[in-house]
Protein backbone atom coordinates (compact mmCIF):
# COMPACT_ATOMS: atom_id res chain seq x y z
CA UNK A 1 -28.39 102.30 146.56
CA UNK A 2 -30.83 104.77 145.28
CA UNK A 3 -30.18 108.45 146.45
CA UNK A 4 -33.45 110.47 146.89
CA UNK A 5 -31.59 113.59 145.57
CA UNK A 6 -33.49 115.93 142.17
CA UNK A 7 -34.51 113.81 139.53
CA UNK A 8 -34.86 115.31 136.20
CA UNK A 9 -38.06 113.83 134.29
CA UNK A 10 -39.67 114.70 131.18
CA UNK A 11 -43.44 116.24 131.17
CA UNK A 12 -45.56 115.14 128.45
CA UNK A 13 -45.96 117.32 125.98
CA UNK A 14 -48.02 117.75 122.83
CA UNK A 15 -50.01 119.36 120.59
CA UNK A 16 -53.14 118.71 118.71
CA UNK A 17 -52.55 114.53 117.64
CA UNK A 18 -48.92 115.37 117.16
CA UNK A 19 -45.77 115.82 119.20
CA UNK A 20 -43.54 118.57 120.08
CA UNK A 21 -40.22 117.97 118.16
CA UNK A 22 -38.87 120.10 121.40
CA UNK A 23 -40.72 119.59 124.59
CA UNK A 24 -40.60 121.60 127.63
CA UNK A 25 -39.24 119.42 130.53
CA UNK A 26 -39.38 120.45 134.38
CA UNK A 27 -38.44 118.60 137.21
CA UNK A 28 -39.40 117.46 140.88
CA UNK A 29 -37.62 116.26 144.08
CA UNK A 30 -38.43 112.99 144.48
CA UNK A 31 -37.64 114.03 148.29
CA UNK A 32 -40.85 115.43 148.34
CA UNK A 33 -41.64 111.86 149.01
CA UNK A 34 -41.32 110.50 152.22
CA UNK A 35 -42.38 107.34 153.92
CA UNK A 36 -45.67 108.38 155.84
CA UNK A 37 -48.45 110.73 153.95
CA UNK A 38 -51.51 112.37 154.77
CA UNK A 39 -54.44 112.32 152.10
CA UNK A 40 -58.09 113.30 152.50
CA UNK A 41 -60.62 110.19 152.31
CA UNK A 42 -63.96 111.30 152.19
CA UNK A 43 -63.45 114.55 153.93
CA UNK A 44 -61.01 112.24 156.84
CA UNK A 45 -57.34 112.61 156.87
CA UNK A 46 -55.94 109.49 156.49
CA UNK A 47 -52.07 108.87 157.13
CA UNK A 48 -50.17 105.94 156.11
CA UNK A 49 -46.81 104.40 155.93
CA UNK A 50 -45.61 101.00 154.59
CA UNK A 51 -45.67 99.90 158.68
CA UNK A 52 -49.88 100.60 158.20
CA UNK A 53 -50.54 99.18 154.93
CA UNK A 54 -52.24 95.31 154.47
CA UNK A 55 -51.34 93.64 151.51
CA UNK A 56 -53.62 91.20 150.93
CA UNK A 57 -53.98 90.27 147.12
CA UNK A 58 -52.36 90.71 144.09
CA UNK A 59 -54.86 92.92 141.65
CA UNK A 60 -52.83 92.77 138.84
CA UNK A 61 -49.71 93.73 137.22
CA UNK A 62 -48.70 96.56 134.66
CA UNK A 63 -45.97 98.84 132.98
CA UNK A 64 -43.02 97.92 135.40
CA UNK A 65 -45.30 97.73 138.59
CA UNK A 66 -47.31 95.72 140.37
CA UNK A 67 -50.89 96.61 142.02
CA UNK A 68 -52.04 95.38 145.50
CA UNK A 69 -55.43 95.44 147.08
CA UNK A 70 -54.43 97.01 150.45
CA UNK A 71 -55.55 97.75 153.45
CA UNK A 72 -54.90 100.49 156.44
CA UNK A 73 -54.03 98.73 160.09
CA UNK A 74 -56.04 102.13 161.59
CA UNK A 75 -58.77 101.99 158.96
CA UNK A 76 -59.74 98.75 158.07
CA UNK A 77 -62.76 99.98 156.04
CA UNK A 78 -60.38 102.22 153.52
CA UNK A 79 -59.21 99.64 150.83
CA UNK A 80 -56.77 100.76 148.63
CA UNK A 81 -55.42 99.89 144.90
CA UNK A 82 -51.39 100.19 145.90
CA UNK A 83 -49.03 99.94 143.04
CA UNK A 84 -45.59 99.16 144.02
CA UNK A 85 -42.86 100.06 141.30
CA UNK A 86 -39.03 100.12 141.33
CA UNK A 87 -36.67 103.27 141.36
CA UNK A 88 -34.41 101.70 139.19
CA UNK A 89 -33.69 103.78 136.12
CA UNK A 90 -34.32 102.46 132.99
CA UNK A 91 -31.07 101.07 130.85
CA UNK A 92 -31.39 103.80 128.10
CA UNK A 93 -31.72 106.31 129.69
CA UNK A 94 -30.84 106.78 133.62
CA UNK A 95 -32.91 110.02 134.31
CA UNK A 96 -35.84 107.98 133.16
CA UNK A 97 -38.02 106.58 135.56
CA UNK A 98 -41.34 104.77 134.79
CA UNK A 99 -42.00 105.62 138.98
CA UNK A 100 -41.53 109.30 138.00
CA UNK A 101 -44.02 109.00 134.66
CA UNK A 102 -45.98 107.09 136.59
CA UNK A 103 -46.28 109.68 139.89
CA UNK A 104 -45.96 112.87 138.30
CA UNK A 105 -49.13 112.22 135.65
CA UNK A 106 -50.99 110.43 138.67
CA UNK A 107 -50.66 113.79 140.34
CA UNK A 108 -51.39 115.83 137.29
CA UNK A 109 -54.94 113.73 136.53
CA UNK A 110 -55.87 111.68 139.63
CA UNK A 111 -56.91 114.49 141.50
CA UNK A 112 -61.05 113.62 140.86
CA UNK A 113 -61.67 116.45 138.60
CA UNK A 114 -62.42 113.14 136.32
CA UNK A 115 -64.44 110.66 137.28
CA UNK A 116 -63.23 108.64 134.60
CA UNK A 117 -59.66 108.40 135.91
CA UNK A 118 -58.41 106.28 138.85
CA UNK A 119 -58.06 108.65 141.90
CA UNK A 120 -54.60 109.27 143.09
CA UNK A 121 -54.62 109.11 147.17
CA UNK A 122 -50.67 109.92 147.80
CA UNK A 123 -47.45 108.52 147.55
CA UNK A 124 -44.73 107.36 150.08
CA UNK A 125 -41.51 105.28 149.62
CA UNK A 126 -40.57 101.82 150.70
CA UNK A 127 -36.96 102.39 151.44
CA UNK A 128 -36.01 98.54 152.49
CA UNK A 129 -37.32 96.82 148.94
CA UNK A 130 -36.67 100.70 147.02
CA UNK A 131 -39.81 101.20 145.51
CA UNK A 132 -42.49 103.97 145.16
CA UNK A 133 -46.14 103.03 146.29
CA UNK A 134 -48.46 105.25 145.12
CA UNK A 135 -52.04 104.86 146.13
CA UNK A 136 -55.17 104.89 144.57
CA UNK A 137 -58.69 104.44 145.13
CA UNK A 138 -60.30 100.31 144.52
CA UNK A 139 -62.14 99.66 141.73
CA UNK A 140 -63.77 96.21 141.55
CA UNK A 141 -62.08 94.13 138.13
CA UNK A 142 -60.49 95.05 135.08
CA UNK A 143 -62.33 94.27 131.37
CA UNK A 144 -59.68 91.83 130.62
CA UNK A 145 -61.32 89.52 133.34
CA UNK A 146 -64.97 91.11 133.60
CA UNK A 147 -64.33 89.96 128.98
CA UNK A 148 -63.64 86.41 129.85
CA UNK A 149 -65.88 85.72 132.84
CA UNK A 150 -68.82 87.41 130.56
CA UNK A 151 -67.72 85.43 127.75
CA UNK A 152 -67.87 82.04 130.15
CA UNK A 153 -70.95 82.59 131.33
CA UNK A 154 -72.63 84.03 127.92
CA UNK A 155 -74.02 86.85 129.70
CA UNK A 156 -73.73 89.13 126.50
CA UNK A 157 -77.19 90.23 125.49
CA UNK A 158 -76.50 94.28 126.51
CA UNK A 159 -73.11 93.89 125.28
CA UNK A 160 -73.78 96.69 122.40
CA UNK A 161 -74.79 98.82 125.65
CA UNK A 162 -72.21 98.32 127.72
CA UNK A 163 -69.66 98.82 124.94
CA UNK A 164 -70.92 102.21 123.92
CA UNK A 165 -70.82 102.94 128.20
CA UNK A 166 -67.01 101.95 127.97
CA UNK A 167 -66.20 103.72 124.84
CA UNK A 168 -67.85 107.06 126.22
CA UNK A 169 -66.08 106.67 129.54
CA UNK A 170 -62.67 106.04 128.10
CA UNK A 171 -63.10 108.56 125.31
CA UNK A 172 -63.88 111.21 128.17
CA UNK A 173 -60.67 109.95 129.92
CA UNK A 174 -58.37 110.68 127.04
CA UNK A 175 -60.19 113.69 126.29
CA UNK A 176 -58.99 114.91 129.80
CA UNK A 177 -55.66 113.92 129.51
CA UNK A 178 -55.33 115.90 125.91
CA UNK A 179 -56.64 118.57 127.78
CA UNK A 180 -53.22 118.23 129.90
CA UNK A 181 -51.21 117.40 126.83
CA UNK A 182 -50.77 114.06 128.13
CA UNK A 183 -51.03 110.63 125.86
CA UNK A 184 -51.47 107.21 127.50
CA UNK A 185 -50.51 104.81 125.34
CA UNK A 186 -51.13 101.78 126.59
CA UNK A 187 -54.96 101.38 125.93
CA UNK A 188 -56.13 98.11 126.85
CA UNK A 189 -58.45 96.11 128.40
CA UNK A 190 -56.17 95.40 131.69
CA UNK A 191 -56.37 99.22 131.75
CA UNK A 192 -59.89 100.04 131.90
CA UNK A 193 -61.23 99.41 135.25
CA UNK A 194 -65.36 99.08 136.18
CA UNK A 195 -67.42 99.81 139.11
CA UNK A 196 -70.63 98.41 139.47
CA UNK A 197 -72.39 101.51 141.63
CA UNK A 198 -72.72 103.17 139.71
CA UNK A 199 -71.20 101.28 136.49
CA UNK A 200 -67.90 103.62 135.72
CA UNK A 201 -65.21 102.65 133.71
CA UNK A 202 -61.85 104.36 134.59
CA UNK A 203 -58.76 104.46 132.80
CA UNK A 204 -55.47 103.49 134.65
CA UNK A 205 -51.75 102.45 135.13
CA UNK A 206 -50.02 106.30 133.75
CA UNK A 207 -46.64 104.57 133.59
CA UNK A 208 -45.79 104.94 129.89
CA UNK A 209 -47.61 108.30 129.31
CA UNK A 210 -45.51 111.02 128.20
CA UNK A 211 -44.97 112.94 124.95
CA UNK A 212 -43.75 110.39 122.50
CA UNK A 213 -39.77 109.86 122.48
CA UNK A 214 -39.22 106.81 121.36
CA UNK A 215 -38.46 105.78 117.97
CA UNK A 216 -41.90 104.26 116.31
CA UNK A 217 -39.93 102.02 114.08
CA UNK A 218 -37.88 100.03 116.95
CA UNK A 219 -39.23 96.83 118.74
CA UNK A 220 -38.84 98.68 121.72
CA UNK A 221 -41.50 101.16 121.68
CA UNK A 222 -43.13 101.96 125.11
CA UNK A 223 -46.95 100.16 124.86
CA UNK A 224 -48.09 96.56 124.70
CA UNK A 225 -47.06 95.30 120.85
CA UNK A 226 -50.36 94.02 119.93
CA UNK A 227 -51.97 96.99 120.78
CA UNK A 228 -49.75 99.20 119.07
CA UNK A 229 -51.35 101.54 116.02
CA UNK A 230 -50.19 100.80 112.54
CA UNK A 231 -48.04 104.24 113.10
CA UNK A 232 -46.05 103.43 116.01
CA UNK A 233 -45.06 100.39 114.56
CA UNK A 234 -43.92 101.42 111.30
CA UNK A 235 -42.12 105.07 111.30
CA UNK A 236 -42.97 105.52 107.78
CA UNK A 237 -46.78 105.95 107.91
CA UNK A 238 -46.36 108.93 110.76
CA UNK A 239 -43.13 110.89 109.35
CA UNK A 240 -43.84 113.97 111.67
CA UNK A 241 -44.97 111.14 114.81
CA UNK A 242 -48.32 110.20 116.11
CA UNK A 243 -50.38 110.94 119.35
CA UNK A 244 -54.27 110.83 120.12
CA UNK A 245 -55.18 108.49 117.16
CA UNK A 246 -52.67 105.91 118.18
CA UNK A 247 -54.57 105.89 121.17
CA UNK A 248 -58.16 105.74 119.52
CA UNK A 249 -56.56 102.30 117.08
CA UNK A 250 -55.83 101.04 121.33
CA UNK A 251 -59.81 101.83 122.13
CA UNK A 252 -61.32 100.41 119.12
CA UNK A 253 -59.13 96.87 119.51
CA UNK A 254 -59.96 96.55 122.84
CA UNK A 255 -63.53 96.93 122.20
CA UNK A 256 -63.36 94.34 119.71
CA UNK A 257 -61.19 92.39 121.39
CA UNK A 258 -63.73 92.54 124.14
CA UNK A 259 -66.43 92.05 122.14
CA UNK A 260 -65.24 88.64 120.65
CA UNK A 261 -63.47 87.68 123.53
CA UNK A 262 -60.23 87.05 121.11
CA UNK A 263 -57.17 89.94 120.27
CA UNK A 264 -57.05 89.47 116.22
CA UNK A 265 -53.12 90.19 116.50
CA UNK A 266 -52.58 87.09 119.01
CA UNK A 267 -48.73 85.61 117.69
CA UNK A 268 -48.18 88.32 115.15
CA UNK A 269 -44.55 90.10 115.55
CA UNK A 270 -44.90 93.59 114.35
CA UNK A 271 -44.07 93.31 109.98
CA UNK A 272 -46.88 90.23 110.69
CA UNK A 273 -49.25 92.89 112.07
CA UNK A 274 -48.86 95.32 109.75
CA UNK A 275 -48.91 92.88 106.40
CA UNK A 276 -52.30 91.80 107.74
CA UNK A 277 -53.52 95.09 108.57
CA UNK A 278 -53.22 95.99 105.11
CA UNK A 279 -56.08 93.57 103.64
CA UNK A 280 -57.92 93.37 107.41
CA UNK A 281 -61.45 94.47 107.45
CA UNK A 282 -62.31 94.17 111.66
CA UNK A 283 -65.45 91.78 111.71
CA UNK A 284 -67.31 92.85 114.71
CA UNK A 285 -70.40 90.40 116.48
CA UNK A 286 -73.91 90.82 114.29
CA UNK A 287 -75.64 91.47 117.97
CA UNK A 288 -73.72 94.70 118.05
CA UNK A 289 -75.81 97.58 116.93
CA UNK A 290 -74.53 99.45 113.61
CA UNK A 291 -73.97 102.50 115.05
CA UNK A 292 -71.47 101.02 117.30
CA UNK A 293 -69.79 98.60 114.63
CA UNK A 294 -69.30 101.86 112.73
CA UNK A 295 -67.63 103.78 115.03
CA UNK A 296 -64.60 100.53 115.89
CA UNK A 297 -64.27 100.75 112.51
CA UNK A 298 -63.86 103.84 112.07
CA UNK A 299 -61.45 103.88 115.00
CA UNK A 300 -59.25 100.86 113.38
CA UNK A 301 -58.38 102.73 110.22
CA UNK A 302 -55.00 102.07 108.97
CA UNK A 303 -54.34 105.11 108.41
CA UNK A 304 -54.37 107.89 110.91
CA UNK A 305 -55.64 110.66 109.18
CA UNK A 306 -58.37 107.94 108.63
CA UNK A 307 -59.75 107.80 112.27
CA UNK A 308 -61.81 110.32 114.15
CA UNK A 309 -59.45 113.92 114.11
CA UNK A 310 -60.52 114.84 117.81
CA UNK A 311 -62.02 112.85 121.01
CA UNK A 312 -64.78 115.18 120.67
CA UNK A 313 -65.83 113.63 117.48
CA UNK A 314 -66.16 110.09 119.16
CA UNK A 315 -68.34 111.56 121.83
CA UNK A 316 -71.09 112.89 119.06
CA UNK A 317 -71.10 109.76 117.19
CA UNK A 318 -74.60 108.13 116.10
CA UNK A 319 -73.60 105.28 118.46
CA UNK A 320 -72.35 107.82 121.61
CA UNK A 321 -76.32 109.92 120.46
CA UNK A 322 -77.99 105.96 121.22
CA UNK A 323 -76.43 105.81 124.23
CA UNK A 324 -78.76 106.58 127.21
CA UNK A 325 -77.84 109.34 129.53
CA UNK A 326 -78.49 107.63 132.64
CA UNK A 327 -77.10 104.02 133.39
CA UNK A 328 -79.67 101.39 132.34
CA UNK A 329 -81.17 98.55 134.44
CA UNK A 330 -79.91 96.09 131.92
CA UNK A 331 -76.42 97.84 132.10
CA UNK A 332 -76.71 97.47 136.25
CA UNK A 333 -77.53 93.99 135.92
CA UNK A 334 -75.51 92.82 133.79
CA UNK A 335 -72.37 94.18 135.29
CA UNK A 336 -73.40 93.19 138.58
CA UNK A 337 -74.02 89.40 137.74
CA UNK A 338 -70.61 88.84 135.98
CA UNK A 339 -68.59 90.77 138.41
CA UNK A 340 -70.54 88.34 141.19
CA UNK A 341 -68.94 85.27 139.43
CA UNK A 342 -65.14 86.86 138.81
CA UNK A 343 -62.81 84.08 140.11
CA UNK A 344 -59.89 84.97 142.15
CA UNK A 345 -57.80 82.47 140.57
CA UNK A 346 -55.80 82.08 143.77
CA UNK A 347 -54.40 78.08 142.85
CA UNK A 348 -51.17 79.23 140.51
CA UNK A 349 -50.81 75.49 139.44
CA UNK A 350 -53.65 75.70 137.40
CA UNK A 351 -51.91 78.57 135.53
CA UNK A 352 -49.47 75.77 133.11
CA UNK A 353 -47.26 77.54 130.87
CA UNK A 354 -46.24 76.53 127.70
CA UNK A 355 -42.78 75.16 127.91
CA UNK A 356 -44.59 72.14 125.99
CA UNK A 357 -44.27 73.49 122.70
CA UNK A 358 -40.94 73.71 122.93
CA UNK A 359 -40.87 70.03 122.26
CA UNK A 360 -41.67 70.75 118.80
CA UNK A 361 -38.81 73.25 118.00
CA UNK A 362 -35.47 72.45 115.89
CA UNK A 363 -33.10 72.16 119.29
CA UNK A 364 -30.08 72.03 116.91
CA UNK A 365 -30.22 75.97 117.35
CA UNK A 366 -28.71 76.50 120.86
CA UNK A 367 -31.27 79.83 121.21
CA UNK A 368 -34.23 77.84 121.03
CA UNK A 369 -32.62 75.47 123.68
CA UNK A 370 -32.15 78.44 125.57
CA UNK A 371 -36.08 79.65 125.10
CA UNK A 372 -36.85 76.80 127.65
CA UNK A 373 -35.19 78.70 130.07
CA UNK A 374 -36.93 81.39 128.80
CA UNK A 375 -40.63 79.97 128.36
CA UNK A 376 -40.01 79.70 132.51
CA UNK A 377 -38.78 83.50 132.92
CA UNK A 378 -42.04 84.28 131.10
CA UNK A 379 -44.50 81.97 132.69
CA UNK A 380 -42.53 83.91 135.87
CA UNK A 381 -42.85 87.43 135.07
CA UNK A 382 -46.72 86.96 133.87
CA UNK A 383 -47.81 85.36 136.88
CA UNK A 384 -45.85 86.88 138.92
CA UNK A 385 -44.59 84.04 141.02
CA UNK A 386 -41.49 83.89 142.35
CA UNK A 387 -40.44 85.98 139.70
CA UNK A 388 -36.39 84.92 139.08
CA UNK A 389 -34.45 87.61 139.72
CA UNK A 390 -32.45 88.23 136.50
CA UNK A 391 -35.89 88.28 134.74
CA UNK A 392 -37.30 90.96 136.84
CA UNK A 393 -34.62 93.45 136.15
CA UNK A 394 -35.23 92.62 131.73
CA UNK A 395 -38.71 91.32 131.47
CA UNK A 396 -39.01 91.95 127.94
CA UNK A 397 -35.98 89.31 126.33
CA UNK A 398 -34.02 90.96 123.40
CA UNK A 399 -34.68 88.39 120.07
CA UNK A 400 -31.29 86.94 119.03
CA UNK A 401 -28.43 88.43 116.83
CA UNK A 402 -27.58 86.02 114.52
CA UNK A 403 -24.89 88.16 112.61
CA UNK A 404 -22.99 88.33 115.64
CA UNK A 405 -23.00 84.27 115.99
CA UNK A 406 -20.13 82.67 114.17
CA UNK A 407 -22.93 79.22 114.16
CA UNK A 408 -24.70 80.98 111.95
CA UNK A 409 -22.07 82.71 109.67
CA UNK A 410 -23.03 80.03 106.47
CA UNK A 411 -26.82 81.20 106.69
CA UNK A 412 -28.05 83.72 104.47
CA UNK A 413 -29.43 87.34 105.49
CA UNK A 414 -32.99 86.15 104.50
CA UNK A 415 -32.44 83.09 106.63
CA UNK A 416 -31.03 84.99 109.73
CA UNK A 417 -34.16 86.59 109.32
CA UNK A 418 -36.52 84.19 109.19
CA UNK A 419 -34.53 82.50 112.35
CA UNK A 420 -35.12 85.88 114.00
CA UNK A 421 -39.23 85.87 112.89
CA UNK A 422 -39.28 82.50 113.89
CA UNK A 423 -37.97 82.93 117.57
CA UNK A 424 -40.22 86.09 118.07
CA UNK A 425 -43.26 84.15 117.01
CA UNK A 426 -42.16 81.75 119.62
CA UNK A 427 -41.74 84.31 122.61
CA UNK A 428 -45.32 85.35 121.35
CA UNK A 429 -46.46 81.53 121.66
CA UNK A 430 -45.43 80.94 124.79
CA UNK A 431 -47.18 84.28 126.11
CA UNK A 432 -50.38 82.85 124.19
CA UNK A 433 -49.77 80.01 125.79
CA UNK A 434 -50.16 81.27 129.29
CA UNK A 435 -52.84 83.40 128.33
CA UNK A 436 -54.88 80.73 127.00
CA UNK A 437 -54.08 78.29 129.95
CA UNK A 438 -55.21 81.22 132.27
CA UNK A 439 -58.40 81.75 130.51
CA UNK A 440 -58.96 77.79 130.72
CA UNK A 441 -58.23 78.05 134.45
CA UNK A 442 -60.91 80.99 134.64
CA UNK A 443 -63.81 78.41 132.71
CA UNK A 444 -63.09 75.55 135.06
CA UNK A 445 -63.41 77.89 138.63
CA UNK A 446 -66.41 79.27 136.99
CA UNK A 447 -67.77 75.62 136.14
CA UNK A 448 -66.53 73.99 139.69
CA UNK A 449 -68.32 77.06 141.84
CA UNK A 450 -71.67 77.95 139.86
CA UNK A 451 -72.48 75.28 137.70
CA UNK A 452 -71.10 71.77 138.63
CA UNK A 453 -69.57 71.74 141.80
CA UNK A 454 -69.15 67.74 142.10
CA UNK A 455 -67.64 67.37 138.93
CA UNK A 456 -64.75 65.66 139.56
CA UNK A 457 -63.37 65.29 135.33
CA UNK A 458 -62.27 68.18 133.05
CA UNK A 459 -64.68 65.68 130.49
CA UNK A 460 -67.56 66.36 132.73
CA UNK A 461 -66.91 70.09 132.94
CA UNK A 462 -67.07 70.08 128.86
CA UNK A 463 -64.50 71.96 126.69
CA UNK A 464 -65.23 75.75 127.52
CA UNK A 465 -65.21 76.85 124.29
């Protein structure tokens, strides 16, 4: 039972691109959150409780929460972006709470000042399922599905347009949340939300920002892995810590990832990543302009000091000077065309998971045995469908200790550690897996509703690639 008593939280904190060694911290009552609110819609008060609120579709999923398109029972014409997240503490630390992270920097940024971060509405609790729902305005997709229904449908001729729109928008987000010594961290497409009127991108899901405390050589550093700057991954290239660069590395791989519709990290553990970052040159499309293949270069430099000192200098690059003021008709159309053919990918059985290529693995070692349980936790947690309940509480599995495993007390140090590579590159797998299957999914609902409706075989439909 969770007692809605003071919880102490940590602000974010920093200075310049670095952080504090010794951050101020302050605290709030989470008491001050109660289950009905009153928030101002358009100049309207609007009050809600969980009793009033629709759910109607999952939107996606994030840092410990999940984000519902919702609707009010006494406003049926307000539609809200609700994300839903636990009050359980986290296991290292029991005064930190992704809800609080999550709430306090939604208040601190989401209060419209910038248009290029999600608008924060109000909070409440759900007492019966203890969670925190904090609501925010709609915004119609996310790049990570706007990339791969663009991608599907080859609609990329203003791509070098639209780009340069998203980079300005974002870099104008994280330029506002310097100016509130805040970093995000978790850059990525899933996190950059678009509107189509007028085209906006906005920046979202606040639950990892904070000044930096975790250790940047440990697997468990707060951010999605493959998005994670050379710096954060390896302690030794950011002695005195990181901060706004590690977030520029996150903007310039999701533009390219967006650009080539394919993440250039994809199963890579973390020593993987960083041994190929070492010889990587990023190879950007040649219909990009070179103004704008510049400046994602420039932004993927291995080394920190490397990449652009301040936001402001992204924002006065040759590619940000090309970039019309006003949104372009090609920019309007463009984004209105592929956001028109977004699938809902409501039919979950199309989403297979990859519990096939587990066929292929040695299962003389008991852990990989074990990974088929696993693959199905995974699939699980991704999808979110009918998510098992031990899985929810650790989503992210800890790799295997094979010192501790008398099994494995004839193999070598070297081989313990390949075992250990080899069963994070297969965690990594699986997730590619899914990702691949759902991207599959998204070709063939494109295909069956716009193209060939009466196809009746995945031959007819052709390969999708």
């Amino acid at each position: 039972m969770v007692i809605f008593d003071l919880v102490r939280i940590e602000c974010p904190t920093c200075i310049d691109e670095q952080t504090l060694p010794s951050p101020d911290t302050s605290s709030y009552k989470l008491s001050d959150v109660g289950e009905e609110a009153t928030f101002d819609y358009k100049g309207t008060p609007i009050t809600i409780s969980v009793q009033l609120l629709i759910e109607s579709q999952e939107l996606g999923s994030g840092n410990f929460g999940t984000v519902m398109l919702t609707e009010i029972k006494e406003h049926p014409q307000i539609k809200m972006a609700v994300k839903r997240l636990s009050l359980t503490p986290s296991h290292s630390n029991p005064n930190d709470y992704t809800a609080n992270t999550d709430l306090i920097t939604m208040r601190t940024v989401g209060s419209g000042l910038n248009p290029y971060v999600t608008k924060f509405y109000a909070p409440i609790i759900d007492r019966e399922v203890c969670q925190l729902l904090i609501c925010m305005e709609l915004c119609e997709t996310s790049m990570d599905k706007f990339c791969t229904t663009m991608h599907a449908m080859d609609k990329t001729q203003h791509l070098d347009l639209l780009l340069k729109r998203m980079i300005n928008h974002i870099a104008n987000a994280l330029l506002f949340l310097k100016s509130q010594n805040i970093l995000h961290r978790d850059v990525k497409p899933s996190n950059i939300l678009l509107n189509q009127n007028p085209v906006i991108f906005k920046l979202c899901d606040f639950g990892i920002c904070g000044r930096l405390v975790d250790s940047v050589t440990g697997t468990l550093t707060k951010g999605t892995r493959i998005y994670l700057a050379p710096e954060r991954i390896d302690g030794n290239l950011s002695p005195h810590g990181y901060g706004i660069r590690s977030d520029m590395w996150a903007l310039g791989l999701s533009t390219l990832e967006i650009a080539t519709n394919k993440h250039p990290f994809f199963q890579m553990i973390e020593p993987v990543i960083l041994t190929k970052i070492e010889t990587w040159v990023p190879e950007l499309p040649s219909n990009l302009s070179t103004e704008l293949q510049q400046l994602v270069v420039w932004l993927l430099k291995r080394q920190q000091e490397d990449r652009p000192p301040k936001y402001e200098n992204i924002l006065v690059s040759s590619a940000m000077q090309s970039l019309p003021t006003e949104i372009t008709k090609e920019e309007a159309d463009m984004v209105k065309i592929v956001i028109e053919h977004i699938p809902q990918l409501k039919n979950a059985n199309v989403r297979m998971f990859g519990v096939d290529i587990l066929m292929e693995k040695d299962e003389s070692d008991g852990y990989f045995r074990a990974a088929i349980d696993l693959a199905d936790g995974i699939y699980h947690y991704q999808f979110k469908i009918q998510t098992k309940s031990w899985f929810e509480q650790d989503p992210e599995p800890a790799l295997p200790n094979y010192d501790d495993d008398d099994d494995f007390k004839d193999l070598s140090p070297e081989e313990k550690q390949e075992k250990t590579q080899a069963y994070a590159r297969l965690l990594e797998e699986i997730r590619e897996r899914n990702r691949q299957r759902e991207n599959e999914a998204t070709f063939t609902e494109i295909w069956y509703t716009f193209v060939d409706p009466y196809a009746t075989d995945v031959d007819e439909r052709g390969s999708g690639k």
